[in-house]
C-alpha atoms as a PDB file:
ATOM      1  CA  UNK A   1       0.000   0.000   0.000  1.00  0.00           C
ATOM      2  CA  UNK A   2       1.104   3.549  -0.962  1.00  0.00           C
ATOM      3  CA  UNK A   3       1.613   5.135   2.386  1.00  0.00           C
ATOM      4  CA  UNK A   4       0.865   8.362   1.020  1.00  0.00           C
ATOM      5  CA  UNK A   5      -2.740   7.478   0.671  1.00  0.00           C
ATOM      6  CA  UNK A   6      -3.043   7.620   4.491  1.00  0.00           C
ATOM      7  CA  UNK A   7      -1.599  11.202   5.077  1.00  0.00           C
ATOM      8  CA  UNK A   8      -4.376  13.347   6.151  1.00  0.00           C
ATOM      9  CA  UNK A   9      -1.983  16.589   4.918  1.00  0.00           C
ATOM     10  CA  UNK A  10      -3.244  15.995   1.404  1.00  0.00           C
ATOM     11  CA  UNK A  11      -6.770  17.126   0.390  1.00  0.00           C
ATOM     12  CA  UNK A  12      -7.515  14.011  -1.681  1.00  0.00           C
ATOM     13  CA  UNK A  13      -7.040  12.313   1.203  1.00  0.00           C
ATOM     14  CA  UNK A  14      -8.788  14.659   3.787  1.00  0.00           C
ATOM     15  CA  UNK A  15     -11.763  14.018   1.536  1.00  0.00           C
ATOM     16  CA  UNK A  16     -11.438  10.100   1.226  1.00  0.00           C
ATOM     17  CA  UNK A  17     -10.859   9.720   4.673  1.00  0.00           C
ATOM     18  CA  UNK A  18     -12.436  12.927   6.674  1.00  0.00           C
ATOM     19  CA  UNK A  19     -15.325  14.529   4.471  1.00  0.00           C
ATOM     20  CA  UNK A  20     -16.929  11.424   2.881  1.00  0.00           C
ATOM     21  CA  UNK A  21     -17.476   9.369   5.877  1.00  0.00           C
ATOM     22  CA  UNK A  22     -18.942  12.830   8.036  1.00  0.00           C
ATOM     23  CA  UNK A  23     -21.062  13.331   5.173  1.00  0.00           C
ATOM     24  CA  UNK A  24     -22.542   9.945   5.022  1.00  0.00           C
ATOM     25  CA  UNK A  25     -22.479   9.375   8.603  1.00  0.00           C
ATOM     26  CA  UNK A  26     -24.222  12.927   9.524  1.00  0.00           C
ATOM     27  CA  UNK A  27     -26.156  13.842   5.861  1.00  0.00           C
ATOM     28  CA  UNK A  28     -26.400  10.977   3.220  1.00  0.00           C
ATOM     29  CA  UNK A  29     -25.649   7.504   3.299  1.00  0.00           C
ATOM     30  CA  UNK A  30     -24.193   5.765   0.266  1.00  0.00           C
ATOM     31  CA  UNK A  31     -22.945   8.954  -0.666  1.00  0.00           C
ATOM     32  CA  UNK A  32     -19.735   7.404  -2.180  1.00  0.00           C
ATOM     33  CA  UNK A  33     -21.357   5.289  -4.424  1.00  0.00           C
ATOM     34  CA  UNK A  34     -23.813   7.950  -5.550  1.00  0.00           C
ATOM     35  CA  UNK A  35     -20.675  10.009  -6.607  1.00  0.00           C
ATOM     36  CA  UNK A  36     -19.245   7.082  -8.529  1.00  0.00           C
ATOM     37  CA  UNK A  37     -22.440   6.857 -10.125  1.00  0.00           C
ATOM     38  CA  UNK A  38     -22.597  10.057 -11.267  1.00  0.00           C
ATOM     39  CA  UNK A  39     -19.212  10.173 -12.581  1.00  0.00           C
ATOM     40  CA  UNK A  40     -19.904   7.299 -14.346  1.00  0.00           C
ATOM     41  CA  UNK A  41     -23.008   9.322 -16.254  1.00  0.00           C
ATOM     42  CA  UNK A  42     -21.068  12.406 -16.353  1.00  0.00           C
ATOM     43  CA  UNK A  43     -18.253  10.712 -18.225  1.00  0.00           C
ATOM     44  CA  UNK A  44     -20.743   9.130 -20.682  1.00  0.00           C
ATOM     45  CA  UNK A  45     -22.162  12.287 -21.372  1.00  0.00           C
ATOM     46  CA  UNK A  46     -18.923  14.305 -21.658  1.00  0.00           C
ATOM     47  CA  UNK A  47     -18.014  11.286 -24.217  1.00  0.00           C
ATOM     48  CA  UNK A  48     -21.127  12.114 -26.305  1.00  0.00           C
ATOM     49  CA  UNK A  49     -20.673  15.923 -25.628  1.00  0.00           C
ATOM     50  CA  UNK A  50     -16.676  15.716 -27.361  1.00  0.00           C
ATOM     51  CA  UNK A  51     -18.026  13.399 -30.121  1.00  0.00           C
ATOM     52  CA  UNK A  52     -20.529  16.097 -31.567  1.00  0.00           C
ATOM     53  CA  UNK A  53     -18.419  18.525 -31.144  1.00  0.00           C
ATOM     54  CA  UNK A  54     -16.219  16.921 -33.241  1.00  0.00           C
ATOM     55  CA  UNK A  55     -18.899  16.367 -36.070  1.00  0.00           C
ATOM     56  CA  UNK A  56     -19.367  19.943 -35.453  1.00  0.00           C
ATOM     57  CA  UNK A  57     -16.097  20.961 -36.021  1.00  0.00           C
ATOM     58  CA  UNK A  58     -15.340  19.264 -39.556  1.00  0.00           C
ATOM     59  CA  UNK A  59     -18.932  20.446 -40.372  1.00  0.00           C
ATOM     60  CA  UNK A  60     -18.285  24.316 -39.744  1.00  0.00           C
ATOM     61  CA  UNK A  61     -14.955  24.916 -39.467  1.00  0.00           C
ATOM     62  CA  UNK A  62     -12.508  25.978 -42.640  1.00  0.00           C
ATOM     63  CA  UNK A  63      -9.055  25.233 -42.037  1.00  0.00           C
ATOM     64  CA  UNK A  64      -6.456  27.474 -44.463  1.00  0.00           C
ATOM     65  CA  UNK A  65      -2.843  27.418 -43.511  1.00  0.00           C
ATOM     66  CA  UNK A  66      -2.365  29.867 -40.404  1.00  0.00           C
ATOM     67  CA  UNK A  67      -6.241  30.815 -40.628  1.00  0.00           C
ATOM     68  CA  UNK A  68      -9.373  28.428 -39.018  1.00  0.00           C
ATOM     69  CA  UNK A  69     -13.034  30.481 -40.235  1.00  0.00           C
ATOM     70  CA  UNK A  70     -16.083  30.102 -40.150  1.00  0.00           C
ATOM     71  CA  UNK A  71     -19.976  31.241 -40.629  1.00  0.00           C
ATOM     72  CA  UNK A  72     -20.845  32.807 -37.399  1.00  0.00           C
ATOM     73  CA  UNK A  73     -24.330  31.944 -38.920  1.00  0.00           C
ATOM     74  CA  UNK A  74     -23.621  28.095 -38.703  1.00  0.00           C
ATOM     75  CA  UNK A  75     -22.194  28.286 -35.363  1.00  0.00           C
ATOM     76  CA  UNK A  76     -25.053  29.977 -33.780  1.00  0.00           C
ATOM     77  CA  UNK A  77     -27.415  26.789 -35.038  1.00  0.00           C
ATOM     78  CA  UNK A  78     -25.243  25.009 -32.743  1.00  0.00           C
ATOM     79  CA  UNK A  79     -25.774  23.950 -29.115  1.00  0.00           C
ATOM     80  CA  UNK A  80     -24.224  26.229 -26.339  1.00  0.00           C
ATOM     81  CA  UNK A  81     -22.258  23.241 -24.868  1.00  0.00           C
ATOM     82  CA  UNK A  82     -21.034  22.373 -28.715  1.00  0.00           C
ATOM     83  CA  UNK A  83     -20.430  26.247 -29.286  1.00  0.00           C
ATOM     84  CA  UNK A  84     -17.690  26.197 -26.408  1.00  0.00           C
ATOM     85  CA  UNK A  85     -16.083  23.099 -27.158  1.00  0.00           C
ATOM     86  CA  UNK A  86     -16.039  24.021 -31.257  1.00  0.00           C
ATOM     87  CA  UNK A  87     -13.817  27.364 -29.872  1.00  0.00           C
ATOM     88  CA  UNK A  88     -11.796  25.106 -27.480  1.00  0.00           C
ATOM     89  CA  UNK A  89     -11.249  22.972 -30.239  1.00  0.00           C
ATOM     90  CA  UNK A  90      -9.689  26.055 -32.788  1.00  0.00           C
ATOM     91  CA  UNK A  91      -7.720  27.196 -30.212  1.00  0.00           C
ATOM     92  CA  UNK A  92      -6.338  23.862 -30.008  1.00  0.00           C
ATOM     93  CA  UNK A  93      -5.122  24.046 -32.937  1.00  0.00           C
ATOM     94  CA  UNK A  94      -3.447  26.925 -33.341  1.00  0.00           C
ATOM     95  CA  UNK A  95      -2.102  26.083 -29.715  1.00  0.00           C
ATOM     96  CA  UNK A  96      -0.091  23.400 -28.455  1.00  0.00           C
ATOM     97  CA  UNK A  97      -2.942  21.474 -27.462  1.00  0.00           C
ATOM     98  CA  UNK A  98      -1.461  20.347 -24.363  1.00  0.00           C
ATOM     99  CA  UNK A  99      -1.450  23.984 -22.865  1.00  0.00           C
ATOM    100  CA  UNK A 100      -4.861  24.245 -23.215  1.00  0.00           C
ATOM    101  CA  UNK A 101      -5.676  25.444 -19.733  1.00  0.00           C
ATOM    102  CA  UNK A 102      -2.296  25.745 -18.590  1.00  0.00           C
ATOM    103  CA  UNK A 103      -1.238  28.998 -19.588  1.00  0.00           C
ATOM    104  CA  UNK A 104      -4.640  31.269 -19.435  1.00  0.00           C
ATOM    105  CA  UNK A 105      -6.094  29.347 -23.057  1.00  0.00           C
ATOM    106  CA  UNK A 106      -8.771  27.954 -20.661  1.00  0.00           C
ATOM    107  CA  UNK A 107     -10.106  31.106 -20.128  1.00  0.00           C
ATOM    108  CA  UNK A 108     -10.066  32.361 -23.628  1.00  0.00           C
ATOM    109  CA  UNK A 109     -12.257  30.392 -24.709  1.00  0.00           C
ATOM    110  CA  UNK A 110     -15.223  31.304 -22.281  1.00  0.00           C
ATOM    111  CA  UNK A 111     -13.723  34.829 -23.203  1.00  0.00           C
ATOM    112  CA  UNK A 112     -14.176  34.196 -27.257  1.00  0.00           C
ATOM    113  CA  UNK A 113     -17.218  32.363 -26.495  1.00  0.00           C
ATOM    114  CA  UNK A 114     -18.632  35.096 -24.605  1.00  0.00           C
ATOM    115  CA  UNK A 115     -18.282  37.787 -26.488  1.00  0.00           C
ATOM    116  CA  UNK A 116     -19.392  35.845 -29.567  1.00  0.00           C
ATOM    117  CA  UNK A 117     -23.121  35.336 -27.315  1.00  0.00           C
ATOM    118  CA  UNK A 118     -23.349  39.132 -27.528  1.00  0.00           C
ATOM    119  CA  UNK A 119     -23.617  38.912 -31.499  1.00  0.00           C
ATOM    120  CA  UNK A 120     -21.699  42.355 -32.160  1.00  0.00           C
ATOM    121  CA  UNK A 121     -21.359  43.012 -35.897  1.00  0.00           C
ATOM    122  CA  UNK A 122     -17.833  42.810 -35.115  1.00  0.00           C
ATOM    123  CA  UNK A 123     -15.127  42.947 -33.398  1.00  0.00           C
ATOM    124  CA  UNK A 124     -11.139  41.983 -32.686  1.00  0.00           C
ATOM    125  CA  UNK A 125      -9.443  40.306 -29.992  1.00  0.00           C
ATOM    126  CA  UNK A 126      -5.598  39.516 -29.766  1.00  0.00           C
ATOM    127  CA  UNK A 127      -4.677  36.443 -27.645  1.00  0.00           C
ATOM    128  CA  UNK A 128      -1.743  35.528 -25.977  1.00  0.00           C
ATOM    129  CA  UNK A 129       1.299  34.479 -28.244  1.00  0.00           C
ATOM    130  CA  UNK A 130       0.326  36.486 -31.029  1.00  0.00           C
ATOM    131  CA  UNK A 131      -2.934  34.999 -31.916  1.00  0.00           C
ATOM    132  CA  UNK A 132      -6.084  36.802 -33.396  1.00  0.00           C
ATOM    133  CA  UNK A 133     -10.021  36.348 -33.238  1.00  0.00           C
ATOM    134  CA  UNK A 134     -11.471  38.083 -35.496  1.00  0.00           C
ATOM    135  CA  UNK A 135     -15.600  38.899 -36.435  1.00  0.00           C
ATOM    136  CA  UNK A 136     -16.127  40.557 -39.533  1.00  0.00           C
ATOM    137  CA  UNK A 137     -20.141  40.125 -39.681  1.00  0.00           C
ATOM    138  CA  UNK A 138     -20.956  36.937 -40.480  1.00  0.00           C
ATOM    139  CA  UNK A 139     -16.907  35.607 -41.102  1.00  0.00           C
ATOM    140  CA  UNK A 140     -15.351  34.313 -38.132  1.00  0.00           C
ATOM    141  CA  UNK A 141     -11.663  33.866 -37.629  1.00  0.00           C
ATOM    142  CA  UNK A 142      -8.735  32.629 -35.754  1.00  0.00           C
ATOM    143  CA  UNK A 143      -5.255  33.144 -36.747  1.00  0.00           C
ATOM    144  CA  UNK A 144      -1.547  33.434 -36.280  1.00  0.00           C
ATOM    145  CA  UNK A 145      -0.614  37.111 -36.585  1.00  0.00           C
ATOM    146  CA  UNK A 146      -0.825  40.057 -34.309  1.00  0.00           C
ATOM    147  CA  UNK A 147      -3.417  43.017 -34.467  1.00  0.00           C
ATOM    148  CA  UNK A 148      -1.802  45.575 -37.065  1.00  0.00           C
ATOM    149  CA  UNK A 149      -2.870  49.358 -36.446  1.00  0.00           C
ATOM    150  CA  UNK A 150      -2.790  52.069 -39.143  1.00  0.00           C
ATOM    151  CA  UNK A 151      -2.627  55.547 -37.674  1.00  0.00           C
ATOM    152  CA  UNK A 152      -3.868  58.857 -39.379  1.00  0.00           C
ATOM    153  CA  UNK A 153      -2.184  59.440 -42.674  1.00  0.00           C
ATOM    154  CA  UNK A 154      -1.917  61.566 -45.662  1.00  0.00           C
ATOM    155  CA  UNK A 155       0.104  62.227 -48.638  1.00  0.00           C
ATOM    156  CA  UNK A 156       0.349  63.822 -51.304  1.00  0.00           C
ATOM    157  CA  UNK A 157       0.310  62.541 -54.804  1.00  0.00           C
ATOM    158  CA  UNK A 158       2.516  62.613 -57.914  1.00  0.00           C
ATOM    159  CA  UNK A 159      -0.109  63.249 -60.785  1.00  0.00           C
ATOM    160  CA  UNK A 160       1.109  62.054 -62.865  1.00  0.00           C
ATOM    161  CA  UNK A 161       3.247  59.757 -61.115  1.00  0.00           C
ATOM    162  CA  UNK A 162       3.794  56.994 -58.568  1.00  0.00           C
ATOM    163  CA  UNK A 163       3.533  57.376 -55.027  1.00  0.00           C
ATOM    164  CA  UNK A 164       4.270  54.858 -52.016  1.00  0.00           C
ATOM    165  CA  UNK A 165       2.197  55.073 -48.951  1.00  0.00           C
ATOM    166  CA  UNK A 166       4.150  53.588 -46.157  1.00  0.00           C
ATOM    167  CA  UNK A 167       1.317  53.762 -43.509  1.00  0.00           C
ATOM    168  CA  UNK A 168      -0.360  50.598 -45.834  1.00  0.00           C
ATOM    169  CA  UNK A 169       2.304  49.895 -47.751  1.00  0.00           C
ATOM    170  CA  UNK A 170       0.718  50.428 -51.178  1.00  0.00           C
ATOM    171  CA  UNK A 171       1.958  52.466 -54.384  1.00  0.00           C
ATOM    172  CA  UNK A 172      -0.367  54.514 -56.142  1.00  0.00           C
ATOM    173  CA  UNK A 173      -0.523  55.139 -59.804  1.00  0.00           C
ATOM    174  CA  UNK A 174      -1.596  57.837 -61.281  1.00  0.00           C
ATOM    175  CA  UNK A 175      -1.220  58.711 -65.666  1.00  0.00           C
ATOM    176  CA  UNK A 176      -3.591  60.257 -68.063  1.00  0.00           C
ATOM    177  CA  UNK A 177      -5.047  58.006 -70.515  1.00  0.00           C
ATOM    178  CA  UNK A 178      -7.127  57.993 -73.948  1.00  0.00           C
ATOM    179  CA  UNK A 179     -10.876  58.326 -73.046  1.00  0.00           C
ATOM    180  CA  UNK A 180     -11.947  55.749 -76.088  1.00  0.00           C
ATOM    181  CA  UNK A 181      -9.634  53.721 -74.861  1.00  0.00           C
ATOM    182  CA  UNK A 182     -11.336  53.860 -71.291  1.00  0.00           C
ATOM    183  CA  UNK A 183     -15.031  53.481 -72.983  1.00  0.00           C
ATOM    184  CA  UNK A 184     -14.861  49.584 -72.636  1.00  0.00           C
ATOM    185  CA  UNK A 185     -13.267  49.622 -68.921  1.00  0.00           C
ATOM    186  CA  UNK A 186     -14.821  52.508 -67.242  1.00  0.00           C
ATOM    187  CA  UNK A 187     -15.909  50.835 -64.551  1.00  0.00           C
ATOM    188  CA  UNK A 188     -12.554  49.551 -63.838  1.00  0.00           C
ATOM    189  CA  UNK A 189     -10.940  46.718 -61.297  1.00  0.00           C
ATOM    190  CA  UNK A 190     -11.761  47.119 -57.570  1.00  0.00           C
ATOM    191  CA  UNK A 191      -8.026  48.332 -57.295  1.00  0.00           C
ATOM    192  CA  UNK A 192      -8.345  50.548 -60.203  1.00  0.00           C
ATOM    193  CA  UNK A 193     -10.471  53.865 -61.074  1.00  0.00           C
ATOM    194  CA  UNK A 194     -10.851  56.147 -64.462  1.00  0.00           C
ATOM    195  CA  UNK A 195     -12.267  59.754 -63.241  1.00  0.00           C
ATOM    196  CA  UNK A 196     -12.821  63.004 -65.311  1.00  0.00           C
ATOM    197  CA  UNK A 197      -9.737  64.624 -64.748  1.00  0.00           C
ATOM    198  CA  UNK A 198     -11.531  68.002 -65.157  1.00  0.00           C
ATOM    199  CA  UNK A 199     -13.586  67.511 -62.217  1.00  0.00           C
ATOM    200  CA  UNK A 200     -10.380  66.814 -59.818  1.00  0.00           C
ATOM    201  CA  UNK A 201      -8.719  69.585 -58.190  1.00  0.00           C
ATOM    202  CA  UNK A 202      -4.831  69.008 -57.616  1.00  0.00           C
ATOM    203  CA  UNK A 203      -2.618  68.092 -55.930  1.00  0.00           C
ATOM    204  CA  UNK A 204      -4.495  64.890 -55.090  1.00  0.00           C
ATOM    205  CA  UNK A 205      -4.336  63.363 -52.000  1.00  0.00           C
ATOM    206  CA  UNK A 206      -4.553  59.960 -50.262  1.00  0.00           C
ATOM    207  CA  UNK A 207      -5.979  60.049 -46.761  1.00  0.00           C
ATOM    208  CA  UNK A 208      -7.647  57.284 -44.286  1.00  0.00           C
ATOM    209  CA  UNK A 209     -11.075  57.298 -42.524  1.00  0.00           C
ATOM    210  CA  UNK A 210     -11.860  60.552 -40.225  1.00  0.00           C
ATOM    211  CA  UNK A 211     -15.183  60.461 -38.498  1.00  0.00           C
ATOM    212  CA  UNK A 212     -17.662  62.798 -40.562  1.00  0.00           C
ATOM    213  CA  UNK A 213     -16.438  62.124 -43.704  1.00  0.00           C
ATOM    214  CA  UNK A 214     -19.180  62.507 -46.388  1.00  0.00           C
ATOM    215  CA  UNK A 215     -19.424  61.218 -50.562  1.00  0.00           C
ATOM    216  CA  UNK A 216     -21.550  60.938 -52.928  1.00  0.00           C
ATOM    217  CA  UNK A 217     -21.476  57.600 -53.920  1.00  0.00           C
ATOM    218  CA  UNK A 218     -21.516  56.635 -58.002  1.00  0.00           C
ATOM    219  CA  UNK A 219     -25.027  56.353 -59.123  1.00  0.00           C
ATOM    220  CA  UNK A 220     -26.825  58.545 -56.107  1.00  0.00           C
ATOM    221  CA  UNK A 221     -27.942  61.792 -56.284  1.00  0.00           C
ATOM    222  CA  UNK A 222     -27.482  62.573 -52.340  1.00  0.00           C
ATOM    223  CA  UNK A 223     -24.128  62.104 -49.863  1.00  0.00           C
ATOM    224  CA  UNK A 224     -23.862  59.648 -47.278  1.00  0.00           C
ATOM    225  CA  UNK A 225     -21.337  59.345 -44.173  1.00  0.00           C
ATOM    226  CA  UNK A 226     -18.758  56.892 -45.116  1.00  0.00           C
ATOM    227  CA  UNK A 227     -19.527  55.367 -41.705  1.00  0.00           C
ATOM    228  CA  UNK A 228     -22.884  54.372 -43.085  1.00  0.00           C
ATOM    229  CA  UNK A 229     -21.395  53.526 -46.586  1.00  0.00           C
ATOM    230  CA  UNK A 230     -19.137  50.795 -44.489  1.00  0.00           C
ATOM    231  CA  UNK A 231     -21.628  49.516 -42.544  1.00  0.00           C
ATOM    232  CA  UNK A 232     -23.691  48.865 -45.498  1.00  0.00           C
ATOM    233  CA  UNK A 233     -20.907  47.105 -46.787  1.00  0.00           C
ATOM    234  CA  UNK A 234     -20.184  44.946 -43.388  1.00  0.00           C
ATOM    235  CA  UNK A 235     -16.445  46.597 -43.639  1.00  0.00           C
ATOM    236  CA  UNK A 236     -15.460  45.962 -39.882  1.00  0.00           C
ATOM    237  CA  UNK A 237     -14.864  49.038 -37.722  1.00  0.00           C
ATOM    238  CA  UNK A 238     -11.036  47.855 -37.446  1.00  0.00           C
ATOM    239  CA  UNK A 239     -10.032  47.449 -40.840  1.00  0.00           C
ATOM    240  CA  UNK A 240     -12.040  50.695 -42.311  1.00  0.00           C
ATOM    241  CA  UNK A 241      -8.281  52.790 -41.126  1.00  0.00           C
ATOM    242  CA  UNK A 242      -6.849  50.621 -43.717  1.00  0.00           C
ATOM    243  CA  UNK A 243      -8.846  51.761 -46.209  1.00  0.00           C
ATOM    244  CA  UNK A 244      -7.062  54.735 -48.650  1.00  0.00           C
ATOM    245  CA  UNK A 245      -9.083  57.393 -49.671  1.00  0.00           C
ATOM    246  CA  UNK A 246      -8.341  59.331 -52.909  1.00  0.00           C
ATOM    247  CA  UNK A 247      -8.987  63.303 -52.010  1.00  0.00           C
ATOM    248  CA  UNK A 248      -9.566  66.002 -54.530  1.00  0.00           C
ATOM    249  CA  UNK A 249      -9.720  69.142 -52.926  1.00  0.00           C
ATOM    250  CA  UNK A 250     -12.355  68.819 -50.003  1.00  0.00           C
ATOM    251  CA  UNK A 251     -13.880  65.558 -51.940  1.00  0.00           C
ATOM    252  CA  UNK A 252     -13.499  61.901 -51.568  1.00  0.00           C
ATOM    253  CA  UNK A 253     -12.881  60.984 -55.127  1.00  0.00           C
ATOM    254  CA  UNK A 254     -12.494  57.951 -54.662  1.00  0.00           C
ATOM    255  CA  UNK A 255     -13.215  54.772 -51.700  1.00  0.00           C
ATOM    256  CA  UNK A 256     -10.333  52.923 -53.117  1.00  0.00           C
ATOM    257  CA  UNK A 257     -11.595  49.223 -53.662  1.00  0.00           C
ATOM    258  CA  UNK A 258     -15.189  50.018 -53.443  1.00  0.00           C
ATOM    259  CA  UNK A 259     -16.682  53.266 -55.394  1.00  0.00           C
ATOM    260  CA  UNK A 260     -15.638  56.684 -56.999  1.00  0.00           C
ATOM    261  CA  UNK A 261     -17.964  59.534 -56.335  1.00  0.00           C
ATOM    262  CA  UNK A 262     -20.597  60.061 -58.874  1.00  0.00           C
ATOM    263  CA  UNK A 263     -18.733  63.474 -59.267  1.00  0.00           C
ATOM    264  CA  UNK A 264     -15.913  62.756 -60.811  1.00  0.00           C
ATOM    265  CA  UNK A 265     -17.169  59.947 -63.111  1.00  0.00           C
ATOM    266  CA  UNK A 266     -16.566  59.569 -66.689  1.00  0.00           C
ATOM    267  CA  UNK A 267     -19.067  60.916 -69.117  1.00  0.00           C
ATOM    268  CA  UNK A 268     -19.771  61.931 -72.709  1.00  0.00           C
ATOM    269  CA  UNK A 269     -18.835  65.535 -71.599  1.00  0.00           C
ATOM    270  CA  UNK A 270     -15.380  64.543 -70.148  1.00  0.00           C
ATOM    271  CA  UNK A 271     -12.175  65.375 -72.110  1.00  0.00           C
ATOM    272  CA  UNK A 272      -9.158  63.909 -70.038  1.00  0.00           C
ATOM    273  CA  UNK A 273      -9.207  60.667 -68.249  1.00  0.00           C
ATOM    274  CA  UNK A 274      -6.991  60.024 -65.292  1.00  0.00           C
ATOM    275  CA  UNK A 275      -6.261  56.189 -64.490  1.00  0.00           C
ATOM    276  CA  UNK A 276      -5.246  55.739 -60.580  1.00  0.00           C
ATOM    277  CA  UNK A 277      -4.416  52.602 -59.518  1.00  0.00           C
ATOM    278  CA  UNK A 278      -3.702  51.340 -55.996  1.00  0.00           C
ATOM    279  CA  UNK A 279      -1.123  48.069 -55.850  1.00  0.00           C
END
């Protein structure tokens, strides 16, 4: 016999030999057995508990390299219990799997899973060793990579000419080009816009987000906030600093990526044609 099993100084043992017997003696008898018995069901059930959860995972989850994703609309239409162990699961993953618990993971996942409950459009949180959780609207995602913050910028642009933004570390591209050679692309490339060059005053400019900031978006008659313009688009408050904005005067020419303003579009009456392109 293990002597050690006898020494009251341990608190497995103060329980064996102490606790149990005072509580069956004074409150309920068999109580050992009744805790055997339930840790007998609670083991089943924790087996049946891990097994969905595992279903759940290869059903919903998209693994890509450093990146695990998936619809935050599929995870809600599972179980709570199968919700928490799905995110224990990813963290897993990008964890060693053995820390789980050891080093404050544990508690990132009630923290994830938490914060998911509260369904917030979204949102960003960095984890310990340079981990990220990420909701972007209906995309969910975990990955390797700390948070990366652009400040305020601006610049000023060459026109024509290239200019490199080191804030998002993109060059932009400005010449003049043929307008019936624009007829056929006017509408461009998401990284790519033709604008009357007549309606632009210069020097152009290349700005991010500031709060108030006002277009008229291609195809409208009225302006909208750009805040509202983003939201419409489910851009996620954290990435909408990353955005570049091309500035003509007081104007936002141009949402780079998503639309020029309807001011400053190409039309029959146009008679230059700048190209600006963002790489």
């Amino acid at each position: 016999m293990d002597s050690s099993n006898l020494r009251d100084h341990y608190l497995r043992n103060r329980i064996r030999l102490n606790l149990i017997p005072l509580i069956e003696k004074e409150y309920q008898s068999g109580f050992k057995e009744i805790v055997l018995r339930t840790s007998g069901i609670l083991r089943e059930e924790n087996d049946y508990l891990e097994q969905g959860a595992e279903e759940a995972y290869r059903r919903v989850i998209n693994e890509d390299r450093d990146t695990l994703s998936f619809r935050f609309s599929q995870y809600q239409s599972l179980h709570e219990a199968l919700q928490w162990r799905v995110i224990q699961k990813m963290l897993g993953k990008v964890y060693d799997a053995r820390r789980i618990g050891e080093e404050g993971e544990e508690s990132e996942v009630t923290t994830i899973f938490r914060r998911l409950q509260q369904s917030t459009p979204s949102f960003v949180l960095e984890l310990p060793h340079g981990v990220c959780f990420e909701k972007r609207y209906d995309v969910v995602l975990l990955r390797k990579g700390g948070i990366k913050t652009v400040p305020p910028f601006e610049a000023e642009l060459l026109s024509p000419g290239r200019t490199f933004i080191e804030e998002i570390g993109k060059e932009v591209v400005i010449e003049e080009v043929d307008k019936d050679d624009t007829l056929r692309y006017i509408h461009g490339t998401p990284d790519t816009a033709f604008l009357d060059w007549g309606a632009l005053q210069f020097p152009l400019k290349i700005r991010n987000f500031r709060p108030g900031d006002r277009f008229c978006p291609l195809g409208a008659k009225g302006t909208q906030k750009l805040k509202e313009f983003f939201i419409d688009h489910k851009i996620p408050r954290f990435e909408r600093p990353k955005i570049p904005l091309l500035i003509s005067g007081e104007m936002i020419a141009w949402i780079v990526g998503y639309r020029i303003d309807e001011r400053v579009k190409v039309s029959d009456k146009s008679q230059r044609v700048l190209k600006v392109k963002v790489t």
